[in-house]
PDB file of N, CA and C in Angstrom:
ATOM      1  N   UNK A   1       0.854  -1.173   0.000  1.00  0.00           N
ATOM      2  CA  UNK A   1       0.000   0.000   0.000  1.00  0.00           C
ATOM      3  C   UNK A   1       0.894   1.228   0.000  1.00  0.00           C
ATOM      4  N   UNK A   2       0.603   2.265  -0.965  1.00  0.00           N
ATOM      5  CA  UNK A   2       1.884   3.364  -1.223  1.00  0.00           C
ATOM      6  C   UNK A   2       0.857   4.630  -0.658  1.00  0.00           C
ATOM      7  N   UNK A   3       1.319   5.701  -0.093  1.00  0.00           N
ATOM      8  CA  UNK A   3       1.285   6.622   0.268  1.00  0.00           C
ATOM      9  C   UNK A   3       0.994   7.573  -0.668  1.00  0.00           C
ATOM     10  N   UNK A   4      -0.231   8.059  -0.762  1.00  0.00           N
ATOM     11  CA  UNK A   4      -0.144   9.523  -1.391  1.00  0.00           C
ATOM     12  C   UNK A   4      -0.173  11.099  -0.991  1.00  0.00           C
ATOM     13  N   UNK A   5       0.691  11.838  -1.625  1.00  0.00           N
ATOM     14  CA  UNK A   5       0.465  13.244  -1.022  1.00  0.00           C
ATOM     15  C   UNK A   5      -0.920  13.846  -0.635  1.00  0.00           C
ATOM     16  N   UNK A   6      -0.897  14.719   0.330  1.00  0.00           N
ATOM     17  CA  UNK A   6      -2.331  15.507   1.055  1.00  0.00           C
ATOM     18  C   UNK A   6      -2.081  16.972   0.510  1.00  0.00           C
ATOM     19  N   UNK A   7      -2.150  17.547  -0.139  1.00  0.00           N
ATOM     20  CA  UNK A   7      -2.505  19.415  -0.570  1.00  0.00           C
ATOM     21  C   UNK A   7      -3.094  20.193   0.535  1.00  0.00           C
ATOM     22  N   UNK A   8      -2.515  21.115   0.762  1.00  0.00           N
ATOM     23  CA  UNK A   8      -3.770  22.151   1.500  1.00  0.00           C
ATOM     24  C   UNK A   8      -3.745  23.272   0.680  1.00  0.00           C
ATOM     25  N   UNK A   9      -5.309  23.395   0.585  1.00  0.00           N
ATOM     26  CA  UNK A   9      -5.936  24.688  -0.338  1.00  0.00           C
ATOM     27  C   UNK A   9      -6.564  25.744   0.254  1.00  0.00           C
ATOM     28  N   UNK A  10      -6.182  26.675  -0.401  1.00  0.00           N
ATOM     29  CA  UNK A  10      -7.335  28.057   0.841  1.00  0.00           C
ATOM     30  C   UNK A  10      -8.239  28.214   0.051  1.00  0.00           C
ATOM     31  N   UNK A  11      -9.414  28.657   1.514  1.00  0.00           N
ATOM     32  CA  UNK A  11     -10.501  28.654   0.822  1.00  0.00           C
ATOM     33  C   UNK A  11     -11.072  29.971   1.955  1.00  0.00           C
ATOM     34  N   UNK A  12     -12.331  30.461   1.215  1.00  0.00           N
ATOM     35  CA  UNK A  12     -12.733  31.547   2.451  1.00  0.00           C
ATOM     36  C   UNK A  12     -13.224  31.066   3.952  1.00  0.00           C
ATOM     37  N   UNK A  13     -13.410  30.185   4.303  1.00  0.00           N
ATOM     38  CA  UNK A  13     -13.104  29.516   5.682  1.00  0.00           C
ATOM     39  C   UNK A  13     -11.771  29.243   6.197  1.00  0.00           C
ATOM     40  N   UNK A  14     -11.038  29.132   5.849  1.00  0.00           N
ATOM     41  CA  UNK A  14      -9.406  29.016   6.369  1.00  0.00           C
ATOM     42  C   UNK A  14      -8.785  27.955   4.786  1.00  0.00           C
ATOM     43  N   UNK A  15      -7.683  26.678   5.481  1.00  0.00           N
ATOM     44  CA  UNK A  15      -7.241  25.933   4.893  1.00  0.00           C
ATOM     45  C   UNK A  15      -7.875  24.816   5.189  1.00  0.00           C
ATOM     46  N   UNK A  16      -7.795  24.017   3.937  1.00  0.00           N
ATOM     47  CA  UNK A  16      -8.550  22.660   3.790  1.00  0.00           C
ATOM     48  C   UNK A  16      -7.446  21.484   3.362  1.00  0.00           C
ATOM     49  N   UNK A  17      -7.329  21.075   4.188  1.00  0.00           N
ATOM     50  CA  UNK A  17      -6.358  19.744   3.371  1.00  0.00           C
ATOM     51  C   UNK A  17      -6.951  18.708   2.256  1.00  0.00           C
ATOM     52  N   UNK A  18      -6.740  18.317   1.608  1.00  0.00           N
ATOM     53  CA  UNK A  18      -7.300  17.710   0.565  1.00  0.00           C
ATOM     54  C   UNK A  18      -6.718  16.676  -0.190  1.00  0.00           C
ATOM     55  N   UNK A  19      -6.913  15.603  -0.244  1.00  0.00           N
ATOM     56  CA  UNK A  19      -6.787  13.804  -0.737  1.00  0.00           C
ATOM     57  C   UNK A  19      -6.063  14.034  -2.173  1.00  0.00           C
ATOM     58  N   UNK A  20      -4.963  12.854  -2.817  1.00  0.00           N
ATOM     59  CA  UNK A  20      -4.712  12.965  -3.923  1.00  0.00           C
ATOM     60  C   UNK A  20      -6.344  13.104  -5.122  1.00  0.00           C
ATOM     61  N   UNK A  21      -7.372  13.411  -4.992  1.00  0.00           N
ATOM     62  CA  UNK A  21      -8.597  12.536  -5.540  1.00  0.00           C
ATOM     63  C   UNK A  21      -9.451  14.855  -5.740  1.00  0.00           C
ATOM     64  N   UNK A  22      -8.713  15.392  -4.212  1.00  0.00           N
ATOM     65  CA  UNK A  22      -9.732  16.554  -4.418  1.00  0.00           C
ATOM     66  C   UNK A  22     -10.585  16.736  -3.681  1.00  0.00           C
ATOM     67  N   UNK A  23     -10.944  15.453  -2.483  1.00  0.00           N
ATOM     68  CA  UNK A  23     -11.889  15.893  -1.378  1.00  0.00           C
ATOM     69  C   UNK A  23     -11.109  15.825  -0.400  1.00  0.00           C
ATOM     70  N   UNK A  24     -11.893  16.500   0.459  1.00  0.00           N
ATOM     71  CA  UNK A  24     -11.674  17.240   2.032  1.00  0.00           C
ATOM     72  C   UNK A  24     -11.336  16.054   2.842  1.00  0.00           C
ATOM     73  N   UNK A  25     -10.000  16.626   3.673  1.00  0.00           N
ATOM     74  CA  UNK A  25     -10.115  15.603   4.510  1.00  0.00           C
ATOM     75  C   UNK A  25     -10.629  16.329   5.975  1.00  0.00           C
ATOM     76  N   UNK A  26     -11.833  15.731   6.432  1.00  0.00           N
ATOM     77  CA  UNK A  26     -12.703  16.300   7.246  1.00  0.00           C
ATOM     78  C   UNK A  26     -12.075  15.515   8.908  1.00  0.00           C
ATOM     79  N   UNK A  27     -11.000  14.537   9.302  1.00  0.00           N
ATOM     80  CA  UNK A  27     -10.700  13.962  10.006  1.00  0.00           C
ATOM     81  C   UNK A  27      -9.431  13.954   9.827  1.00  0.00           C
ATOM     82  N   UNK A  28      -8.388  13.116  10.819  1.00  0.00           N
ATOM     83  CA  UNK A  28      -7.263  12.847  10.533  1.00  0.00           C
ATOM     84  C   UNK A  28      -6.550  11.922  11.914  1.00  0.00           C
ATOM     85  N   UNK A  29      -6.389  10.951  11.464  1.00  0.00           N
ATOM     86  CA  UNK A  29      -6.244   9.390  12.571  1.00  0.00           C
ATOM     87  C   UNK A  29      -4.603   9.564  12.505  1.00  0.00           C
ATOM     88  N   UNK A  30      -3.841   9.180  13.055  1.00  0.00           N
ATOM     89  CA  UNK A  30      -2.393   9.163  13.125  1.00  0.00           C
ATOM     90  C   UNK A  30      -1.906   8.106  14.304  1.00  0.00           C
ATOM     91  N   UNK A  31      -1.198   7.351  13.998  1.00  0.00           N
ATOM     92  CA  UNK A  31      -0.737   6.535  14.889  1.00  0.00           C
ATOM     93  C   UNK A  31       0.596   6.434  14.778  1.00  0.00           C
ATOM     94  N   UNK A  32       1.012   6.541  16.161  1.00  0.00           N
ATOM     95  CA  UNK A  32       2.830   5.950  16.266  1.00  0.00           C
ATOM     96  C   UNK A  32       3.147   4.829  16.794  1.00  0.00           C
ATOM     97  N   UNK A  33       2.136   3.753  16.580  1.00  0.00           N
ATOM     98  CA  UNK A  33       2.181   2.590  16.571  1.00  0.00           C
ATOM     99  C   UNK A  33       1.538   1.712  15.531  1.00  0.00           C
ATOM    100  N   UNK A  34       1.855   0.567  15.191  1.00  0.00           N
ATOM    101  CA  UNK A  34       1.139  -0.260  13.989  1.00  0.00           C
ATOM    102  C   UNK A  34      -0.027  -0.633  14.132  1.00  0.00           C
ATOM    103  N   UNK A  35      -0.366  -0.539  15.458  1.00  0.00           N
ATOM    104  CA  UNK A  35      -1.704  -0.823  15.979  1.00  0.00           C
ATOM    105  C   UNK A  35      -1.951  -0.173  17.264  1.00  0.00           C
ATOM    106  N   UNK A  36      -3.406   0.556  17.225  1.00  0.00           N
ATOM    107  CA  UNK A  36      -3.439   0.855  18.554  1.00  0.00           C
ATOM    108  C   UNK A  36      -4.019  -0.013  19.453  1.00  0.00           C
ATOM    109  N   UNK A  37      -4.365   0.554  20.492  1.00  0.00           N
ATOM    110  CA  UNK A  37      -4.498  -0.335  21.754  1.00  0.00           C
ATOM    111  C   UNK A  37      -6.047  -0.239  22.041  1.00  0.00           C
ATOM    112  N   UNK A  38      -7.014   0.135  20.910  1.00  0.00           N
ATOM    113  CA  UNK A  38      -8.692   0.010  21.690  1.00  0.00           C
ATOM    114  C   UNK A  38      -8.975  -1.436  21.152  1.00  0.00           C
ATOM    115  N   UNK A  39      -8.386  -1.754  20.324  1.00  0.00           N
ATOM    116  CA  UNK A  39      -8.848  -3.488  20.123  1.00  0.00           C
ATOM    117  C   UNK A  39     -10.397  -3.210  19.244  1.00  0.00           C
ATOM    118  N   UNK A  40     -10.829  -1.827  18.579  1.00  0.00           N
ATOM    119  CA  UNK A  40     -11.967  -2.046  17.795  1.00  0.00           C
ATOM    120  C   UNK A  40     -11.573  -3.065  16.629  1.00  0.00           C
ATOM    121  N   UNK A  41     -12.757  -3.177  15.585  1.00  0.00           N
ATOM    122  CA  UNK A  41     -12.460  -3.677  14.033  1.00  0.00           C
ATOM    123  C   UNK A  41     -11.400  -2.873  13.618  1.00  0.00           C
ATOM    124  N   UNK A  42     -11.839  -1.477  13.144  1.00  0.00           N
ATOM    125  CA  UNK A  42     -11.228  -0.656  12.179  1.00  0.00           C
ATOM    126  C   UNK A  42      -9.485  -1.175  12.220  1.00  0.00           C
ATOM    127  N   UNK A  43      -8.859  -1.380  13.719  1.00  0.00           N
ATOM    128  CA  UNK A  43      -7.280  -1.801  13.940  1.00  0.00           C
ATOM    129  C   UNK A  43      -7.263  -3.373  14.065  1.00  0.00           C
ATOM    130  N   UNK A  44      -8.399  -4.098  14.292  1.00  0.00           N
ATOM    131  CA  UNK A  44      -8.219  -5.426  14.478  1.00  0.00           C
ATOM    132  C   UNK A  44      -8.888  -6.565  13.407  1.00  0.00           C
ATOM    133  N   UNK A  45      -9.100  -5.658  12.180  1.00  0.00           N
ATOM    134  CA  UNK A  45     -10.159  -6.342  11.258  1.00  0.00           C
ATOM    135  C   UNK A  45      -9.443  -7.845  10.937  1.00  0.00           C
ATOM    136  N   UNK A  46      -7.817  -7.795  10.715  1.00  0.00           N
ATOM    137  CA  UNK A  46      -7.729  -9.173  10.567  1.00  0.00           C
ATOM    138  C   UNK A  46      -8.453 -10.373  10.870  1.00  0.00           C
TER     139      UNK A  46
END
């Protein structure tokens, strides 16, 4: 799975970061681990 660049664009509300694709990224998850530790699906779907 390869990494794509995020853009930020101004807009008259401030800056918007925005997906190789052009939509908003309205969230943003970051982990400094390979997995976190709540044990939901989304990290444990294996």
């Amino acid at each position: 799975m390869g990494a794509f660049p995020a853009h930020l664009e101004n807009s008259s509300s401030g800056r918007s970061l925005l997906d190789p694709f052009g939509r908003a990224i309205t969230y943003l998850r970051v982990s400094v681990t390979d997995r976190c530790d709540f044990r939901c699906v989304y990290c444990m779907s294996e």
